[in-house]
Protein backbone atom coordinates (compact mmCIF):
# COMPACT_ATOMS: atom_id res chain seq x y z
CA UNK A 1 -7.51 4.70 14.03
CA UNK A 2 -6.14 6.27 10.58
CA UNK A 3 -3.43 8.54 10.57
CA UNK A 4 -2.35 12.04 12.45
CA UNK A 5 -0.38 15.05 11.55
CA UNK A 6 3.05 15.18 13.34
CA UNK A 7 3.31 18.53 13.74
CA UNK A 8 4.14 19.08 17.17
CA UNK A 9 3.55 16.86 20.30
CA UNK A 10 4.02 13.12 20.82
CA UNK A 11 4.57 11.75 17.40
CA UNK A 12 2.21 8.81 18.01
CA UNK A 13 2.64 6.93 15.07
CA UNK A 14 6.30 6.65 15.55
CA UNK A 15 5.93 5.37 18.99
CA UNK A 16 3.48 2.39 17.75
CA UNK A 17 5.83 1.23 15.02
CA UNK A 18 8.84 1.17 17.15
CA UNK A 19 6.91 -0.64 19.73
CA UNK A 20 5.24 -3.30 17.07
CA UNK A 21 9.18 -3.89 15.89
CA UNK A 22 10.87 -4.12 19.40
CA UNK A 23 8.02 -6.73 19.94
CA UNK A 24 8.75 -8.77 17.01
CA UNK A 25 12.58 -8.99 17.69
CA UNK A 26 13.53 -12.03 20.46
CA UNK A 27 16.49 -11.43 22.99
CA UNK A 28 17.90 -14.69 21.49
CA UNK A 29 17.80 -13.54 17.83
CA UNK A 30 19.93 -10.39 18.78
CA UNK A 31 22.63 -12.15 21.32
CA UNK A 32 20.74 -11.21 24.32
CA UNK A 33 20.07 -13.96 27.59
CA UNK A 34 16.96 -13.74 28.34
CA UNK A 35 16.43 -13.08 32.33
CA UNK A 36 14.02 -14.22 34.92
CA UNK A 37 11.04 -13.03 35.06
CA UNK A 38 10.80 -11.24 31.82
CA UNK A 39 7.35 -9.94 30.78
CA UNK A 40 7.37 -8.45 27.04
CA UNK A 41 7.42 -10.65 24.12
CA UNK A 42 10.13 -8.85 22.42
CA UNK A 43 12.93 -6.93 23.71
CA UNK A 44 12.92 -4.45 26.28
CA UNK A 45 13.29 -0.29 25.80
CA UNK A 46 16.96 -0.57 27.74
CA UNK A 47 18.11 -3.92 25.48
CA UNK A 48 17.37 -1.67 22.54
CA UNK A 49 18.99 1.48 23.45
CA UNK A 50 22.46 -0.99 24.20
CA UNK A 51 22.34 -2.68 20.69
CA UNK A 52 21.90 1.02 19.08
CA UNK A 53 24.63 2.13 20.93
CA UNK A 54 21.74 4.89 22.68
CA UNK A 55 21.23 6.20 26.18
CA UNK A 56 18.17 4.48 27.68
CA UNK A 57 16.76 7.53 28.44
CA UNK A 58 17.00 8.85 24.72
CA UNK A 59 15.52 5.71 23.10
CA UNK A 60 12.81 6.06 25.48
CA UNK A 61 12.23 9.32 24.64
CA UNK A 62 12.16 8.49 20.93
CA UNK A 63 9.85 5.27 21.20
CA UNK A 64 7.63 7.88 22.96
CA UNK A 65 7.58 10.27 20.15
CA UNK A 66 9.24 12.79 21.63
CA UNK A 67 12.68 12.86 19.68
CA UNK A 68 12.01 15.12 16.60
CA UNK A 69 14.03 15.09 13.82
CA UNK A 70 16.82 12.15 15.50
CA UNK A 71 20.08 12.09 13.00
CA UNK A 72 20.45 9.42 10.45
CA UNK A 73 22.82 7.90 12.24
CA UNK A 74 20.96 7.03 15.16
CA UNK A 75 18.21 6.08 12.84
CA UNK A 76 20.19 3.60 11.25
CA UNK A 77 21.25 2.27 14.60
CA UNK A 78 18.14 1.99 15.67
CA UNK A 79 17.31 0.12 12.42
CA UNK A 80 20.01 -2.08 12.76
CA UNK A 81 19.11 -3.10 16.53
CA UNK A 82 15.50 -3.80 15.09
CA UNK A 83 16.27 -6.00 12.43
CA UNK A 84 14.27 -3.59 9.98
CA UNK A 85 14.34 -4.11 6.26
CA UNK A 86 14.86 -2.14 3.64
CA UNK A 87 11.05 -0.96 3.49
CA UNK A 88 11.01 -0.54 7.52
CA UNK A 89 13.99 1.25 7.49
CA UNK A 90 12.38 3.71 4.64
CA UNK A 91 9.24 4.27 6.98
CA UNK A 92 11.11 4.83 10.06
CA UNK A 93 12.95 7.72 8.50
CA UNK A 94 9.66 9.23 7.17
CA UNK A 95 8.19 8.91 10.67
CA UNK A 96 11.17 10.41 12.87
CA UNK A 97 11.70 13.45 10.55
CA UNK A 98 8.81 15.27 10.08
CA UNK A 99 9.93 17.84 8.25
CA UNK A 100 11.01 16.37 5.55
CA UNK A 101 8.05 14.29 5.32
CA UNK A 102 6.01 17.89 5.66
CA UNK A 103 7.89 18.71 2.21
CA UNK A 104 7.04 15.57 0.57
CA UNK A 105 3.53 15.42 1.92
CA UNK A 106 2.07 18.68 -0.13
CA UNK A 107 1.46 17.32 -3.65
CA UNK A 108 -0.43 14.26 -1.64
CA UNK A 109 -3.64 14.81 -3.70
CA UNK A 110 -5.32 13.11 -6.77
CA UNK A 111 -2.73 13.66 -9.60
CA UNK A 112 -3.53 13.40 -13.29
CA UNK A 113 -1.89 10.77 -15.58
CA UNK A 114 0.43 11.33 -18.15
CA UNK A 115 -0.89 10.83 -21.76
CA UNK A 116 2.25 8.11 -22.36
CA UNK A 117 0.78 6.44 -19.23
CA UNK A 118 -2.46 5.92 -20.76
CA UNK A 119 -0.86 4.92 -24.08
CA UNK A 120 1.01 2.39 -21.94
CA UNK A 121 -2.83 0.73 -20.78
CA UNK A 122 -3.44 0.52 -24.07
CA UNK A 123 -0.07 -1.46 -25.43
CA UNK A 124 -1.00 -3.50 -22.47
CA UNK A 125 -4.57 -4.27 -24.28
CA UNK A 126 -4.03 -8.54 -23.31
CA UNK A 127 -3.32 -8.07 -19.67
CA UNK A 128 -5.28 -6.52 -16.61
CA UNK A 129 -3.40 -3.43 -15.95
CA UNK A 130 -4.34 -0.42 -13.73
CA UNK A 131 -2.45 2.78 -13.04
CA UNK A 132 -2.83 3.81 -8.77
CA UNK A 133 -1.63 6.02 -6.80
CA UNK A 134 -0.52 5.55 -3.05
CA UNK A 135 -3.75 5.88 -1.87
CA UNK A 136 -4.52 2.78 -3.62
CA UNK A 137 -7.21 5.11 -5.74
CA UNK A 138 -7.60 3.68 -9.72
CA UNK A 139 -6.58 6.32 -11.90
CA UNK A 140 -7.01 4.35 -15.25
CA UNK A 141 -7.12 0.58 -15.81
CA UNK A 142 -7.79 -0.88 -19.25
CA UNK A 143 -10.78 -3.28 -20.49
CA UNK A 144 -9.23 -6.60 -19.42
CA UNK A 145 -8.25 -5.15 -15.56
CA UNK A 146 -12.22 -3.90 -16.02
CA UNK A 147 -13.33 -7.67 -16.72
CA UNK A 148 -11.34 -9.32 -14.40
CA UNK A 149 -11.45 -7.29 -11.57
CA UNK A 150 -14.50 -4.50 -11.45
CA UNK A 151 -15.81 -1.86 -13.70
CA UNK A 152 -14.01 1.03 -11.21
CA UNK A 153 -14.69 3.77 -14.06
CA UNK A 154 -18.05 3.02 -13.45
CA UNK A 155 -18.32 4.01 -9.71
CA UNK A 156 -18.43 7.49 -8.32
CA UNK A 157 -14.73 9.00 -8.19
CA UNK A 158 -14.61 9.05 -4.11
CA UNK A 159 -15.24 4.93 -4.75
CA UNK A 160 -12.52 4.29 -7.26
CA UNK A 161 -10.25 2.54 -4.84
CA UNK A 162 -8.79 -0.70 -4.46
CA UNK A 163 -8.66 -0.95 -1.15
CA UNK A 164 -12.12 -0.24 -0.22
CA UNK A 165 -13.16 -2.76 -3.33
CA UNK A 166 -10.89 -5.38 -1.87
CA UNK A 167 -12.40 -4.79 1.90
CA UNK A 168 -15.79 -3.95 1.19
CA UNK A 169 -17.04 -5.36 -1.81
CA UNK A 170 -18.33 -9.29 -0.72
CA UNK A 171 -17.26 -9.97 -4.85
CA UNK A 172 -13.54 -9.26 -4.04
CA UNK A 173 -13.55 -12.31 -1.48
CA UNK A 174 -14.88 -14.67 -3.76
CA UNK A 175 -12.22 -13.36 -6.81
CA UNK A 176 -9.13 -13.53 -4.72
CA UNK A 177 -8.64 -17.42 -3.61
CA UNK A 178 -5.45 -15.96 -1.47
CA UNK A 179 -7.52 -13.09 -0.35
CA UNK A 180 -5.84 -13.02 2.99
CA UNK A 181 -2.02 -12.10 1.04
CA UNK A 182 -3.55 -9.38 -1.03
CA UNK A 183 -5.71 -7.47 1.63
CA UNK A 184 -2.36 -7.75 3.95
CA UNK A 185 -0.68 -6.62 1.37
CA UNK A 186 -2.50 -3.50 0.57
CA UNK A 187 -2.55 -2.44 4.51
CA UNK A 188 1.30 -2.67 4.09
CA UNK A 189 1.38 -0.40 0.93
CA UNK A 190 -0.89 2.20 2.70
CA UNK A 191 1.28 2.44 5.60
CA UNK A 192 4.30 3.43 3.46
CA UNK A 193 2.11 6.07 1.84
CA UNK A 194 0.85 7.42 5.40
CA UNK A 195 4.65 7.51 6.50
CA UNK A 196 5.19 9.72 3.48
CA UNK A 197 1.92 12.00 3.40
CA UNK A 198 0.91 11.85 7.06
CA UNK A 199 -1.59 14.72 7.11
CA UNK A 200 -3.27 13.48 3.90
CA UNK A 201 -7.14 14.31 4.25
CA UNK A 202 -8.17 11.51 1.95
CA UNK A 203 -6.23 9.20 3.38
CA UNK A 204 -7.42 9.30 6.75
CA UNK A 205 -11.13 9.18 5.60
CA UNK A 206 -9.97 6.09 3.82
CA UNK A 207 -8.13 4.63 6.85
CA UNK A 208 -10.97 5.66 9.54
CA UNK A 209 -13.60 3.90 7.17
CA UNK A 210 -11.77 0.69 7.24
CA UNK A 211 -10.83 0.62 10.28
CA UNK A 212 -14.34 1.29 11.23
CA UNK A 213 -16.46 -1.67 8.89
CA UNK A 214 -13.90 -4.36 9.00
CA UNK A 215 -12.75 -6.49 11.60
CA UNK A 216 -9.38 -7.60 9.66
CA UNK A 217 -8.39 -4.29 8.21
CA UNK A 218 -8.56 -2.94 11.97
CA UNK A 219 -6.30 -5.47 13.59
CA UNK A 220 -3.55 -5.34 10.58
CA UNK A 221 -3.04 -1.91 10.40
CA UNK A 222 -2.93 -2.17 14.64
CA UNK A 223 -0.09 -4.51 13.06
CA UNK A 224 1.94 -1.18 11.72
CA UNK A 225 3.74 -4.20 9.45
CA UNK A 226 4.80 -1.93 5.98
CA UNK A 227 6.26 -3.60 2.62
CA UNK A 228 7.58 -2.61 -0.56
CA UNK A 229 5.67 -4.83 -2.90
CA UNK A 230 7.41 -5.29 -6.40
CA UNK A 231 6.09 -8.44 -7.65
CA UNK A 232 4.53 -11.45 -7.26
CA UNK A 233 1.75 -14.23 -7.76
CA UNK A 234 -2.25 -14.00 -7.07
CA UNK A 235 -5.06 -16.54 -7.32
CA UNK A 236 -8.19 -15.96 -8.78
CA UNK A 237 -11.63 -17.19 -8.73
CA UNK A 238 -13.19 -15.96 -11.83
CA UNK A 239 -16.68 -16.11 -12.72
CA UNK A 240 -16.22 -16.24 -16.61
CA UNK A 241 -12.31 -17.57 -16.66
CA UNK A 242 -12.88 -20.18 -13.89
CA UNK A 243 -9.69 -20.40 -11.84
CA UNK A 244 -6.31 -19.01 -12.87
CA UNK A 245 -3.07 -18.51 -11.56
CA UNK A 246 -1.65 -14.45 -12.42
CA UNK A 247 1.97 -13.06 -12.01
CA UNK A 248 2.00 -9.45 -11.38
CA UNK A 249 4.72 -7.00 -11.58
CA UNK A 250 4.36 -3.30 -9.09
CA UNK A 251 6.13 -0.54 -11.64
CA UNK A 252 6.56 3.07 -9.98
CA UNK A 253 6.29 5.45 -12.80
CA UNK A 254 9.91 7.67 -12.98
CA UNK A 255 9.82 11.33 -11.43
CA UNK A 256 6.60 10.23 -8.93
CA UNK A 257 6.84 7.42 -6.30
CA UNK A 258 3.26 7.64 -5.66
CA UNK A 259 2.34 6.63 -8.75
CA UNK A 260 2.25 2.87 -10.05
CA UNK A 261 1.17 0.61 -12.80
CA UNK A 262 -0.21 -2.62 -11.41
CA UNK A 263 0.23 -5.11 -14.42
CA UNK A 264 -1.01 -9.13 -14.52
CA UNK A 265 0.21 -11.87 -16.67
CA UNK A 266 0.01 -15.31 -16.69
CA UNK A 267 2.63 -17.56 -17.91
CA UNK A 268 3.05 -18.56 -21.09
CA UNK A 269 1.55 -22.11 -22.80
CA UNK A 270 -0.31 -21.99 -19.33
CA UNK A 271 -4.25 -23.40 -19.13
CA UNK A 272 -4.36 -18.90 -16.70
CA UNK A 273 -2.77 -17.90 -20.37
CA UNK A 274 -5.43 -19.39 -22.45
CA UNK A 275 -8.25 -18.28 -20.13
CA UNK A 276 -6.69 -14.71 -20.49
CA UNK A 277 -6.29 -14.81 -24.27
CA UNK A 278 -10.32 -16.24 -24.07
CA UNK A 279 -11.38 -13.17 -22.26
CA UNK A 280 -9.44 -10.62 -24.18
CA UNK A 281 -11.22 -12.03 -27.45
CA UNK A 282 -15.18 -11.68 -25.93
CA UNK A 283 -14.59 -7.88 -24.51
CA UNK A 284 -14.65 -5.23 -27.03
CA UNK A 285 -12.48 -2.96 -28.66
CA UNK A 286 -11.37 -0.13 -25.97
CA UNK A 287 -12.95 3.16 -26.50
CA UNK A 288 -9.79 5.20 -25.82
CA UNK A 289 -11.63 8.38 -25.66
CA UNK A 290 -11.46 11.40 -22.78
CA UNK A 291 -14.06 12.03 -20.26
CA UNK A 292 -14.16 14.30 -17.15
CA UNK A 293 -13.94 12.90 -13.56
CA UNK A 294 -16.41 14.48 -11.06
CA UNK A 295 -15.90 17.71 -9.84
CA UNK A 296 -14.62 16.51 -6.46
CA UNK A 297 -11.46 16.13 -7.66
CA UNK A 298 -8.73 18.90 -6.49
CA UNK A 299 -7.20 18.28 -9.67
CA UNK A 300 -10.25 19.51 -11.77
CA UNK A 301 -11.17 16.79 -15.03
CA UNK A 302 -8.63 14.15 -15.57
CA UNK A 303 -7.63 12.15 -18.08
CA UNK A 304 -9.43 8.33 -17.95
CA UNK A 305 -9.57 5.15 -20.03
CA UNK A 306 -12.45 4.43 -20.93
CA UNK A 307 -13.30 0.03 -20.68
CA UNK A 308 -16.07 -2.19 -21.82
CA UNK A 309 -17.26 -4.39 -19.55
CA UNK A 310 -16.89 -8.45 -20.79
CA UNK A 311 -20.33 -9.07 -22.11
CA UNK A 312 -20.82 -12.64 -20.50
């Protein structure tokens, strides 16, 4: 179910995405006349290998998992003959060289945040705002992501995740009115992070659990869809701001890819904007002071915000 170390063998998870994108891709969309009698949904093995410019016996080999380290220039022409964005195309590199992902995939553990990261929460002070990492773990969020999402700071380190809150956690269902776009959406940011930190411990727990308790977590991440998400628009529920409509905007921090700032806002003038300005004047002042995580942490103490809860 989660994810497996590629370091020798069939590289399995290679072998599922390949097969997951040749499915998606029609023989009419790429040129190709269908024949008589044709049984996949997508294109076959052979039609690939053509369009890449491949021997049939080498793509096979690959879509098996048993092509390590393939050049980038069959990667890209494999790419190419799958239709694969930008954020496909990323993942299929990580996937087919696994030695470069080995080299990437060592710092994959619970990092601390940098002091002008937390200072950046606290600028932020009007809109929900949480620092993650790949994992999807909460590193710090400020008091208005606290109030309008959970009180993460308040659960046992192992728990501070929004992916198990979103997919565990009946509440989440009930806050997200488009809770179907951002659960996808976090199986799609968890398979980038896999492609880059495949033998990640923590991870695997993570995916295994999932995979294991719900029904729709286990059938998209069969999906092996991935996707670079930037920006975009959520709906909310809320049980103190009623319903509101929130922008959001994905920021990877420079010098570390894996970790993000996950910032809301709501448009100016807008009935979400007044709600938002309501809720930021009944919460408290942030107590911006320093407390240890638990000792599970590889990383020893980190840094936190501390965040008030709204008090209703």
């Amino acid at each position: 179910m989660g994810t497996t170390s590629r370091g020798s063998g069939d590289n399995k998870e290679l072998s599922d995405f390949l097969r997951s994108r040749r499915a998606r891709v029609t023989p009419e969309q790429v040129g190709v006349t269908p024949g008589a009698g044709r049984r996949v949904p997508g294109l076959r093995r052979e039609e690939v290998a053509l369009l890449a410019g491949l021997s049939a016996d080498y793509y096979i080999r690959m879509e098996r998992g048993r092509v390590a380290n393939a050049s980038e220039a069959v990667l890209d022409a494999v790419a190419r003959a799958l239709r694969l964005d930008d954020a496909e195309r990323a993942h299929l590199f990580n996937l087919a060289r696994p030695q470069s992902v080995a080299r990437v995939s060592r710092p994959a553990v619970p990092r601390r945040v940098r002091p002008g990261a937390y200072a950046l929460l606290e600028v932020l002070r009007d809109a929900p705002a949480l620092i993650l990492d790949g994992r999807m773990d909460v590193l710090a969020l400020n008091r208005m992501a606290c109030a309008v999402y959970i009180d993460f700071d308040a659960l046992p380190a192992r728990e501070r995740n929004l992916a198990r809150f979103i997919f565990l956690d009946p509440a989440a269902r009930e806050l997200f009115m488009d809770w179907d776009a951002a659960a996808r959406m976090v199986v799609t940011g968890l398979h980038l992070y896999a492609g880059r930190h495949p033998s990640d411990p923590r991870l695997t727990e993570l995916i295994d659990q999932l995979s294991t308790v719900d029904e729709d977590f286990h059938r998209w991440w069969a999906a092996h869809d991935v996707e670079e998400f930037s920006h975009g628009t959520r709906h909310y529920r809320h049980p103190l701001l009623g319903e509101v409509t929130l922008d959001y905007e994905a920021l990877v921090f420079p010098g570390d890819p894996d970790q993000w700032l996950f910032v809301s806002t709501a448009k100016p003038g807008s009935p979400s904007s007044d709600a938002l300005r309501t809720l930021a004047g009944r919460i408290g002042e942030p107590d911006t002071s320093v407390h240890a995580d638990s000792a599970d942490s590889p990383d020893g103490p980190d840094r936190r915000l501390r965040v008030h809860r709204g008090q209703g």
